[in-house]
PDB file of N, CA and C in Angstrom:
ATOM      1  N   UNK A   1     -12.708 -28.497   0.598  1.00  0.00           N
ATOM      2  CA  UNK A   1     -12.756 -27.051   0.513  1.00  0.00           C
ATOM      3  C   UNK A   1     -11.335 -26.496   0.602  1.00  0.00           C
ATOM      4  N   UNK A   2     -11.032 -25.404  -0.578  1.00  0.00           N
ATOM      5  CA  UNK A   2      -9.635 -24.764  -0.157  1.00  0.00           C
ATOM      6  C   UNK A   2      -9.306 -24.216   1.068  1.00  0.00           C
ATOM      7  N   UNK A   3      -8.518 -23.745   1.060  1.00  0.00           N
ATOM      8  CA  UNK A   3      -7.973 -22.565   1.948  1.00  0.00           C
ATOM      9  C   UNK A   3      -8.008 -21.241   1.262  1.00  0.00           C
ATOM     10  N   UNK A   4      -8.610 -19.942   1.976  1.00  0.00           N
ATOM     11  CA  UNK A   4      -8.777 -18.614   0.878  1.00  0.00           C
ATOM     12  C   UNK A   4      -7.190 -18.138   1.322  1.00  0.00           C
ATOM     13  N   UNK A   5      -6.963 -17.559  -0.049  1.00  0.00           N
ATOM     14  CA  UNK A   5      -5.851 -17.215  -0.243  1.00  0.00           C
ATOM     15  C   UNK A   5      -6.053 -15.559  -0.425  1.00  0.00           C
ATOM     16  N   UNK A   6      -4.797 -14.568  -0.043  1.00  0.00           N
ATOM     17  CA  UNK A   6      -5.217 -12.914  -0.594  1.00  0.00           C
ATOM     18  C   UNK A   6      -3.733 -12.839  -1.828  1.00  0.00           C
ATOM     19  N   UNK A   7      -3.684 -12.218  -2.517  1.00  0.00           N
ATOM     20  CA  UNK A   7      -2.797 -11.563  -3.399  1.00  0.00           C
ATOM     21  C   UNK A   7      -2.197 -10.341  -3.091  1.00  0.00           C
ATOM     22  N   UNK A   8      -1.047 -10.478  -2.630  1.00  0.00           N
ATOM     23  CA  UNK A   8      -0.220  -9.237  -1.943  1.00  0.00           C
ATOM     24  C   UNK A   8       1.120  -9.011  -2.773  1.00  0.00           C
ATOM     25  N   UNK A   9       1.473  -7.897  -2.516  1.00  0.00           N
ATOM     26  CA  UNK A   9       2.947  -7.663  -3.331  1.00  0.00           C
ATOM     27  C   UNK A   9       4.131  -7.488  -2.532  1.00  0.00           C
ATOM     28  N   UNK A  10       5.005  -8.456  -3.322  1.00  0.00           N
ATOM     29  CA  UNK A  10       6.083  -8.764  -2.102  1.00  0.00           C
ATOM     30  C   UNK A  10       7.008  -7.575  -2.342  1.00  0.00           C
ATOM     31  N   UNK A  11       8.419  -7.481  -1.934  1.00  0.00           N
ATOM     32  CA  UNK A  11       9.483  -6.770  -2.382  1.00  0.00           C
ATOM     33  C   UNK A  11      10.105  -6.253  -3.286  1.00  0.00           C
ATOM     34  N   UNK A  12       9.924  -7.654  -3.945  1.00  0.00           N
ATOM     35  CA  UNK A  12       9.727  -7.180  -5.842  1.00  0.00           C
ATOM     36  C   UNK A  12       8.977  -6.659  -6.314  1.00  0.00           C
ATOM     37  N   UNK A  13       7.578  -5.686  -6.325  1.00  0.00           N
ATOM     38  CA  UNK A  13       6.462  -5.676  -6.274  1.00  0.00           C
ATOM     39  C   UNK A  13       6.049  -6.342  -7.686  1.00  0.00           C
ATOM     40  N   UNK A  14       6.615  -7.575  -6.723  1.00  0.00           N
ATOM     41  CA  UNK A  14       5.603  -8.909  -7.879  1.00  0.00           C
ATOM     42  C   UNK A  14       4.718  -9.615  -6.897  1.00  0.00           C
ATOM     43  N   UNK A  15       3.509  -9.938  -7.608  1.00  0.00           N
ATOM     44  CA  UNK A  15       2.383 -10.497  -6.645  1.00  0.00           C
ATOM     45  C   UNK A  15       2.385 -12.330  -6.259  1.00  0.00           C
ATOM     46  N   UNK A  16       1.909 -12.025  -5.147  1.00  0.00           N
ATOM     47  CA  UNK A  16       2.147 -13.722  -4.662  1.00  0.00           C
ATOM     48  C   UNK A  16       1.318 -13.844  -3.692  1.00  0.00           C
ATOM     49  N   UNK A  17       0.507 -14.889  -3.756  1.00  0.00           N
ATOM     50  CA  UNK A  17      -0.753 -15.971  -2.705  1.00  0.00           C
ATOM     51  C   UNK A  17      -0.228 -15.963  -1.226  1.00  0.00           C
ATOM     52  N   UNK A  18      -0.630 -14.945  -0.917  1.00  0.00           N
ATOM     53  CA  UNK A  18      -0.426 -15.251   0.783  1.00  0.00           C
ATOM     54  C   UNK A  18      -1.915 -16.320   1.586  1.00  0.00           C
ATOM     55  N   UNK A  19      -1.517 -16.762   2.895  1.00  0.00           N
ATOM     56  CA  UNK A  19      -2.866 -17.401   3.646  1.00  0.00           C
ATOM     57  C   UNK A  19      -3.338 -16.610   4.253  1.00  0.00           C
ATOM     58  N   UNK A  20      -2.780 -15.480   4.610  1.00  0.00           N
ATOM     59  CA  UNK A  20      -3.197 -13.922   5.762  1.00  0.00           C
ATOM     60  C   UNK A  20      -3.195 -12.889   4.680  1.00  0.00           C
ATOM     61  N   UNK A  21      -4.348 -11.968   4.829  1.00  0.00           N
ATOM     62  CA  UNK A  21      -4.337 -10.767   4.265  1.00  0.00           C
ATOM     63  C   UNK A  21      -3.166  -9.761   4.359  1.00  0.00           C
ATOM     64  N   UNK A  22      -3.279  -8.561   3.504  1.00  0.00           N
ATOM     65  CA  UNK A  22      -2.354  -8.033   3.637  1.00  0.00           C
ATOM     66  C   UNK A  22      -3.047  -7.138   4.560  1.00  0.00           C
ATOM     67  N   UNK A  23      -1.562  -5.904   5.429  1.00  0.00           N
ATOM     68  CA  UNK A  23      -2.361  -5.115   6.400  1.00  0.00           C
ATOM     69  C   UNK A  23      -2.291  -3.557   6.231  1.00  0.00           C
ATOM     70  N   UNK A  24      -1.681  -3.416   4.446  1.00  0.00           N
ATOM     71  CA  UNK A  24      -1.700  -1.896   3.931  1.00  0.00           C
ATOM     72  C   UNK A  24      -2.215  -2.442   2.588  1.00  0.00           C
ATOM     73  N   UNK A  25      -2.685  -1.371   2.134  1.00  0.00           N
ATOM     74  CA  UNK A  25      -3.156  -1.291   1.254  1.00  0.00           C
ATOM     75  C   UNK A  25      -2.727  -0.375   0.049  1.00  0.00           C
ATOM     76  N   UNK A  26      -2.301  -0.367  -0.877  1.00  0.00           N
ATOM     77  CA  UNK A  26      -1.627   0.909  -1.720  1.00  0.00           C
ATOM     78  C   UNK A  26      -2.641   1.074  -3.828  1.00  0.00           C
ATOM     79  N   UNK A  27      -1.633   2.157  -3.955  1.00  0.00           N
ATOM     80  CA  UNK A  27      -2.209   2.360  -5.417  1.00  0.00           C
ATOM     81  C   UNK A  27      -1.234   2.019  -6.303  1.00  0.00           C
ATOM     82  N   UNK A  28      -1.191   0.887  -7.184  1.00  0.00           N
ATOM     83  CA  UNK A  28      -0.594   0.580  -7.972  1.00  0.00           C
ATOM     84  C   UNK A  28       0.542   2.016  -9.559  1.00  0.00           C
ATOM     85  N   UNK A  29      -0.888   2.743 -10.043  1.00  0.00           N
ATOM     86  CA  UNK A  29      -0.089   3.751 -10.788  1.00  0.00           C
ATOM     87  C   UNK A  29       0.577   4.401  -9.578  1.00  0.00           C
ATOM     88  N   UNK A  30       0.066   5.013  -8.494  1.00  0.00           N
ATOM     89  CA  UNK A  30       0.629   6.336  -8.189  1.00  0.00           C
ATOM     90  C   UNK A  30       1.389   6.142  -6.823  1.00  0.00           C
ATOM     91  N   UNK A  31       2.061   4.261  -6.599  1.00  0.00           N
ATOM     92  CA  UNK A  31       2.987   3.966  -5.709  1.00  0.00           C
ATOM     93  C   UNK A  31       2.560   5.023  -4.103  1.00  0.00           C
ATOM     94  N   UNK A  32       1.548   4.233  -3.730  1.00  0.00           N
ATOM     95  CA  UNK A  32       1.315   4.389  -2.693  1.00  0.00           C
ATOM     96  C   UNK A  32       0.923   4.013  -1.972  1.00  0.00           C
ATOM     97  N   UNK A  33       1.007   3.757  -0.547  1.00  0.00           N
ATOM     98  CA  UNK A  33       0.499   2.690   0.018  1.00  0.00           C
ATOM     99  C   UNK A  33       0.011   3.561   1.974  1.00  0.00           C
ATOM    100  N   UNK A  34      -0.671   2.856   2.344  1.00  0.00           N
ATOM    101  CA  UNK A  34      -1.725   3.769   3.827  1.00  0.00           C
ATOM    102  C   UNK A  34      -2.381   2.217   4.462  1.00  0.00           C
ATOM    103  N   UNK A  35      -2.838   2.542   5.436  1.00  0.00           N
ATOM    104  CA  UNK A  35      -4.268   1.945   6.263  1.00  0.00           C
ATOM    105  C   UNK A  35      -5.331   1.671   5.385  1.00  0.00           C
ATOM    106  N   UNK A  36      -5.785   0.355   5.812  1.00  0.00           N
ATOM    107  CA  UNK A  36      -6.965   0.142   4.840  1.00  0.00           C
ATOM    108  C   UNK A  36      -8.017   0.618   5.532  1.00  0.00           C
ATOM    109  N   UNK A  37      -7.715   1.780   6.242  1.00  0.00           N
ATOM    110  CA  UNK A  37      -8.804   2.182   6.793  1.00  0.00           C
ATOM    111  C   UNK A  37      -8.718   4.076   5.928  1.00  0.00           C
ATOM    112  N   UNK A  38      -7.864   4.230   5.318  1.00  0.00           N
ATOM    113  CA  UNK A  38      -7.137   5.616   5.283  1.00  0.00           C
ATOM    114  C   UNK A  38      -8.767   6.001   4.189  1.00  0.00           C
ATOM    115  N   UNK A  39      -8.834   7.340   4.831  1.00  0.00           N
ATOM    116  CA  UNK A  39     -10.392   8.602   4.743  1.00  0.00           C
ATOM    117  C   UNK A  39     -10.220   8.272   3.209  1.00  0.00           C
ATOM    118  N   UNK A  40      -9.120   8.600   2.537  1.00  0.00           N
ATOM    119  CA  UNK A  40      -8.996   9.162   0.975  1.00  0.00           C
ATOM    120  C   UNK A  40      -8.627   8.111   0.390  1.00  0.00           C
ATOM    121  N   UNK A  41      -8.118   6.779   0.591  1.00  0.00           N
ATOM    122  CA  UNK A  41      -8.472   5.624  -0.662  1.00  0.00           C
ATOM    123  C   UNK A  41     -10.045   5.600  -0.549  1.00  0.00           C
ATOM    124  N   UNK A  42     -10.753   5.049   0.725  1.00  0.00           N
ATOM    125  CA  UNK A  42     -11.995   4.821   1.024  1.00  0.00           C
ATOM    126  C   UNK A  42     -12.976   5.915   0.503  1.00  0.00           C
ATOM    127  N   UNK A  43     -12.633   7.079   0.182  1.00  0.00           N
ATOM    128  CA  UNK A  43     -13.233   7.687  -0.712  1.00  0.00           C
ATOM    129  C   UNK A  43     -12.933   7.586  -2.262  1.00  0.00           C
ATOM    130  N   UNK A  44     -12.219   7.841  -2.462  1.00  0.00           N
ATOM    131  CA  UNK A  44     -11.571   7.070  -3.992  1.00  0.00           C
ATOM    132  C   UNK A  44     -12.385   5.655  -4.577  1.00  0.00           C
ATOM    133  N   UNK A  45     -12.303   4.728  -3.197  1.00  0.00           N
ATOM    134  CA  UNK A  45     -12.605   3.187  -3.410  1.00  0.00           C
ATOM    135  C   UNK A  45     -14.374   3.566  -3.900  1.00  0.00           C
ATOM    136  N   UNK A  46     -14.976   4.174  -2.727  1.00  0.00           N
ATOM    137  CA  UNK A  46     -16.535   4.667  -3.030  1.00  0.00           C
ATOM    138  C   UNK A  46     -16.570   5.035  -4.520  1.00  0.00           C
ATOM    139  N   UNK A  47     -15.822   6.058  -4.636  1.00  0.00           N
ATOM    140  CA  UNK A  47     -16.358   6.662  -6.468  1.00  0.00           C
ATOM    141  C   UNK A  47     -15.845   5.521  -7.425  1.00  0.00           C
ATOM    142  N   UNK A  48     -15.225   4.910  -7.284  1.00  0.00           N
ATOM    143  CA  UNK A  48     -15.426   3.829  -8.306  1.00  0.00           C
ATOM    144  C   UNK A  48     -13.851   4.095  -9.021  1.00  0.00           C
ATOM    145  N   UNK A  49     -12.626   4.897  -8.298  1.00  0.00           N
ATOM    146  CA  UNK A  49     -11.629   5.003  -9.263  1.00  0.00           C
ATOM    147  C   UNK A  49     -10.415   4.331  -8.736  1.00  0.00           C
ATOM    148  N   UNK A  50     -10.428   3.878  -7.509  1.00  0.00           N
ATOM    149  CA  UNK A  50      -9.275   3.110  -7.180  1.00  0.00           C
ATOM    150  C   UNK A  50      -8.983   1.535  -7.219  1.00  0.00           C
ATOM    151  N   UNK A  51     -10.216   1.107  -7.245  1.00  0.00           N
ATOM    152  CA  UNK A  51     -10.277  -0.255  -6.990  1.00  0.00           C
ATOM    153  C   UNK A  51      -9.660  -1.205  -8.104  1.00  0.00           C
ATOM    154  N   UNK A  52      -9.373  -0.476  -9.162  1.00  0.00           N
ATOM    155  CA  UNK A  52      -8.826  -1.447 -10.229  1.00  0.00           C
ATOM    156  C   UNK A  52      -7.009  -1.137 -10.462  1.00  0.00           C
ATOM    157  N   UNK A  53      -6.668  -0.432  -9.505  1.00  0.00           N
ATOM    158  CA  UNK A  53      -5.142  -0.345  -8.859  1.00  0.00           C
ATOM    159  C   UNK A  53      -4.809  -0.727  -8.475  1.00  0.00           C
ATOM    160  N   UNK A  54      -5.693  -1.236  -7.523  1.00  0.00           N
ATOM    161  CA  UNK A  54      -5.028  -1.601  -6.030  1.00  0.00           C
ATOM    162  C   UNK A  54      -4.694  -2.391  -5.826  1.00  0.00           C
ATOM    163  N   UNK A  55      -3.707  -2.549  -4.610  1.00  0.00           N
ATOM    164  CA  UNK A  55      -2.563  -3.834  -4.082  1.00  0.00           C
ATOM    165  C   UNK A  55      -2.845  -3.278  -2.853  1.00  0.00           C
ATOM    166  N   UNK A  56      -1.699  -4.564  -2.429  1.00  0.00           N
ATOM    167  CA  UNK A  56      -2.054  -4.978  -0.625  1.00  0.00           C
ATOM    168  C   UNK A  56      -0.489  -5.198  -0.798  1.00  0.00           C
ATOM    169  N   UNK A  57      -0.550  -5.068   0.753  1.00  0.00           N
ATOM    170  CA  UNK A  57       1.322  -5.602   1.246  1.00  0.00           C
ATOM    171  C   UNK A  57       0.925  -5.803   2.803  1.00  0.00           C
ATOM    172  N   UNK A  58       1.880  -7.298   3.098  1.00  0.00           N
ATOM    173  CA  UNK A  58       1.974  -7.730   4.551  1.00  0.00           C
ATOM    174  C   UNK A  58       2.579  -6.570   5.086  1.00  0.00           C
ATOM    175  N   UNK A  59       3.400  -5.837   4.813  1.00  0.00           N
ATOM    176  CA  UNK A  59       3.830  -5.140   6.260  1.00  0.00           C
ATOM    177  C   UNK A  59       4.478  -3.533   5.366  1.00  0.00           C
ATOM    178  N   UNK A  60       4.989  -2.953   6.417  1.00  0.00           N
ATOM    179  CA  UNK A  60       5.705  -1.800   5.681  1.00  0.00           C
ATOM    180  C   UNK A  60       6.719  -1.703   4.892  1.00  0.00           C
ATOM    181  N   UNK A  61       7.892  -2.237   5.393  1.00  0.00           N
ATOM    182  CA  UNK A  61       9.106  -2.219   4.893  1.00  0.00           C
ATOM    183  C   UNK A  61       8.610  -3.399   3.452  1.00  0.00           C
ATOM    184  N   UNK A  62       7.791  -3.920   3.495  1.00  0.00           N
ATOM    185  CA  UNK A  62       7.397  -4.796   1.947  1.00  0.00           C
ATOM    186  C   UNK A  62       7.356  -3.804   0.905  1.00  0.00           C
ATOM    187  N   UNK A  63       6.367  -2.809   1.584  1.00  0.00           N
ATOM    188  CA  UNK A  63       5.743  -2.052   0.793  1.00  0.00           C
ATOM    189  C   UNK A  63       7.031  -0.584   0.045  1.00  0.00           C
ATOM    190  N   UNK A  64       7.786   0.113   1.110  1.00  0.00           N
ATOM    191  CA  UNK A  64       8.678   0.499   0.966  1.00  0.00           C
ATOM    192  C   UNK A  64      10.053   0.366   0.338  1.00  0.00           C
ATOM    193  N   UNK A  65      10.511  -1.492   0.172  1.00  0.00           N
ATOM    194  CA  UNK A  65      10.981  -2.291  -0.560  1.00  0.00           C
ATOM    195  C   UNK A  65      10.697  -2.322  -1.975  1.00  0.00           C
ATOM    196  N   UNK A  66       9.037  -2.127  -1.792  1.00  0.00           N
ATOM    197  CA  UNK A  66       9.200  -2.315  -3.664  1.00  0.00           C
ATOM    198  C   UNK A  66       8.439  -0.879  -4.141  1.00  0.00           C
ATOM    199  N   UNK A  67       9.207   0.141  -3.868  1.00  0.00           N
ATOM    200  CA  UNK A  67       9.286   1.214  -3.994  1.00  0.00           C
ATOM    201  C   UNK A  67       7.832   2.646  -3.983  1.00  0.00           C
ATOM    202  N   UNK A  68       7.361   1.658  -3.028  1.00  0.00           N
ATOM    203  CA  UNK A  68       6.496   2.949  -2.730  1.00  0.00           C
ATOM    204  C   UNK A  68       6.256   3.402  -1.681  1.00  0.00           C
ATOM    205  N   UNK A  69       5.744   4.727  -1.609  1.00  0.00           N
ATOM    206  CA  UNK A  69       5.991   5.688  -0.557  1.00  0.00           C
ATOM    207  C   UNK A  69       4.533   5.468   0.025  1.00  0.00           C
ATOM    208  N   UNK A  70       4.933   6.273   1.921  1.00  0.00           N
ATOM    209  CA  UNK A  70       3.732   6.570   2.788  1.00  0.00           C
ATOM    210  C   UNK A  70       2.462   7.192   2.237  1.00  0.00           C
ATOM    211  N   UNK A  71       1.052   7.066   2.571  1.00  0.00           N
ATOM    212  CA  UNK A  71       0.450   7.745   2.162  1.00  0.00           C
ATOM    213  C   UNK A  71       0.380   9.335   3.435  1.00  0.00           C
ATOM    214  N   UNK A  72      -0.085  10.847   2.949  1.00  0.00           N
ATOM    215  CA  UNK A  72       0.277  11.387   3.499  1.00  0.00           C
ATOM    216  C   UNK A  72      -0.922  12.264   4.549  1.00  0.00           C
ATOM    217  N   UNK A  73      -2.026  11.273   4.180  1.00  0.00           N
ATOM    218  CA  UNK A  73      -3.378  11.541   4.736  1.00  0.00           C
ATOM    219  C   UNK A  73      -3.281  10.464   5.984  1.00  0.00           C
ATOM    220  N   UNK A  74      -3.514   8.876   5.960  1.00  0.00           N
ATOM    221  CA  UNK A  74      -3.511   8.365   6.945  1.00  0.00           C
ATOM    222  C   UNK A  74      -2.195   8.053   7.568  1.00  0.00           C
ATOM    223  N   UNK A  75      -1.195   8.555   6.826  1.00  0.00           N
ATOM    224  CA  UNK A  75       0.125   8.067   7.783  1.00  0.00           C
ATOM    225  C   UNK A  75       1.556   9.499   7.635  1.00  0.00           C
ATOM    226  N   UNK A  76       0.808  10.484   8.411  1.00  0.00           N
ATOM    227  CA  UNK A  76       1.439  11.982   7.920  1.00  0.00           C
ATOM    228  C   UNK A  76       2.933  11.483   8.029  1.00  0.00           C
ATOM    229  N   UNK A  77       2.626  11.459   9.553  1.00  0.00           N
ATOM    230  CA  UNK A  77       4.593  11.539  10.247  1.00  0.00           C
ATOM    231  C   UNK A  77       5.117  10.423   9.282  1.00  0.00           C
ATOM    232  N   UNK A  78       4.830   9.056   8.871  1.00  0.00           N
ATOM    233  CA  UNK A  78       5.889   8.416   8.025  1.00  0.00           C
ATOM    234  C   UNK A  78       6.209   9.211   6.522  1.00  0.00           C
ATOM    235  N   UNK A  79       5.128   9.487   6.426  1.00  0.00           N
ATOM    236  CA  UNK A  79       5.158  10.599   5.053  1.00  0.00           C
ATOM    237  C   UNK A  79       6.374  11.468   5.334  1.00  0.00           C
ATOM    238  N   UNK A  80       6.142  12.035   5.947  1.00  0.00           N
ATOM    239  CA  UNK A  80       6.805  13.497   6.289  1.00  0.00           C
ATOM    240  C   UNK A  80       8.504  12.853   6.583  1.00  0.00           C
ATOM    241  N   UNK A  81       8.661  11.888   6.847  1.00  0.00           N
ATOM    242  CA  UNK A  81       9.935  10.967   7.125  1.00  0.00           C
ATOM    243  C   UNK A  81      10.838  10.768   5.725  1.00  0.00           C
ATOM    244  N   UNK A  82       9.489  10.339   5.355  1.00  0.00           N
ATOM    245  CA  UNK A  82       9.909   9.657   3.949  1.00  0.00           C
ATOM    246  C   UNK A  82      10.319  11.080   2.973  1.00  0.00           C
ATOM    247  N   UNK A  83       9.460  11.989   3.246  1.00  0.00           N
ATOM    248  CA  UNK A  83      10.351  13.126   2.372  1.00  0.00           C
ATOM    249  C   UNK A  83      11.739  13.738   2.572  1.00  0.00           C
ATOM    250  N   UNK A  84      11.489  13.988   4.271  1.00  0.00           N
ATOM    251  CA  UNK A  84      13.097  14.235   4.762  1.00  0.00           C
ATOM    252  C   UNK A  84      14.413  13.430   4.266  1.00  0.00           C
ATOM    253  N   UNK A  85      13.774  12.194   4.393  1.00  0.00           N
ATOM    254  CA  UNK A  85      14.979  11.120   3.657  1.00  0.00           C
ATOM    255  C   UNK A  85      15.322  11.646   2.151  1.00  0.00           C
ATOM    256  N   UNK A  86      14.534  11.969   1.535  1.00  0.00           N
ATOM    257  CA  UNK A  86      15.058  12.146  -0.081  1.00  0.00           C
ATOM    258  C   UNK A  86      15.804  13.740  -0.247  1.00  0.00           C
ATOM    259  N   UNK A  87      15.427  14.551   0.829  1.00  0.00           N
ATOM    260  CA  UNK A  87      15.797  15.971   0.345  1.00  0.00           C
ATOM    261  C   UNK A  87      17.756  15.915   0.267  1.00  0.00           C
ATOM    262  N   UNK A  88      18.114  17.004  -0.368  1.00  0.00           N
ATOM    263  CA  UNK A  88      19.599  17.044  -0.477  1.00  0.00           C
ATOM    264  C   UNK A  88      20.014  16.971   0.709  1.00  0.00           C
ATOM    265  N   UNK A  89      21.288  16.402   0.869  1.00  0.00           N
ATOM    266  CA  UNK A  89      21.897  16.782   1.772  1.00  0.00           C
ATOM    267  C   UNK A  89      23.054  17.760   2.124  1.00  0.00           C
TER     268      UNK A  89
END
């Protein structure tokens, strides 16, 4: 019997066989990534429109690495971080 493997996106956001799941979850078009617990993928996931997007990432800075941003429902304050960082200075 194998070992189950998950498909996560590394830094590059190129995908690669991890042995541990990933522990965010994001949207491929619209570079975003939250809790796989977050209210509004899990509604999204229900109607039937996210699930053929979606990616996973081991950790944050993975996810942030290969260029996508906080989601701003389950993770406000990093959101709200992540915008401060881009405004002019």
């Amino acid at each position: 019997m194998s070992a189950r493997t998950w498909t996560l996106l590394g830094s590059d956001a190129l995908p690669y066989e991890s042995p541990t799941p990933g522990t965010l979850g994001g949207h491929r078009r619209l570079r975003i990534y939250g809790r796989l617990d977050c209210p509004s993928a899990l509604r999204h996931i229900a109607a039937g429109n996210y699930t053929p997007h979606r990616v996973f990432f081991a950790d944050e800075p993975t996810a942030l690495a290969a260029g996508y941003r906080p989601c701003a429902r389950c993770l406000p304050e990093r959101y709200r971080a992540w915008v401060r960082d881009r405004e002019p200075r």
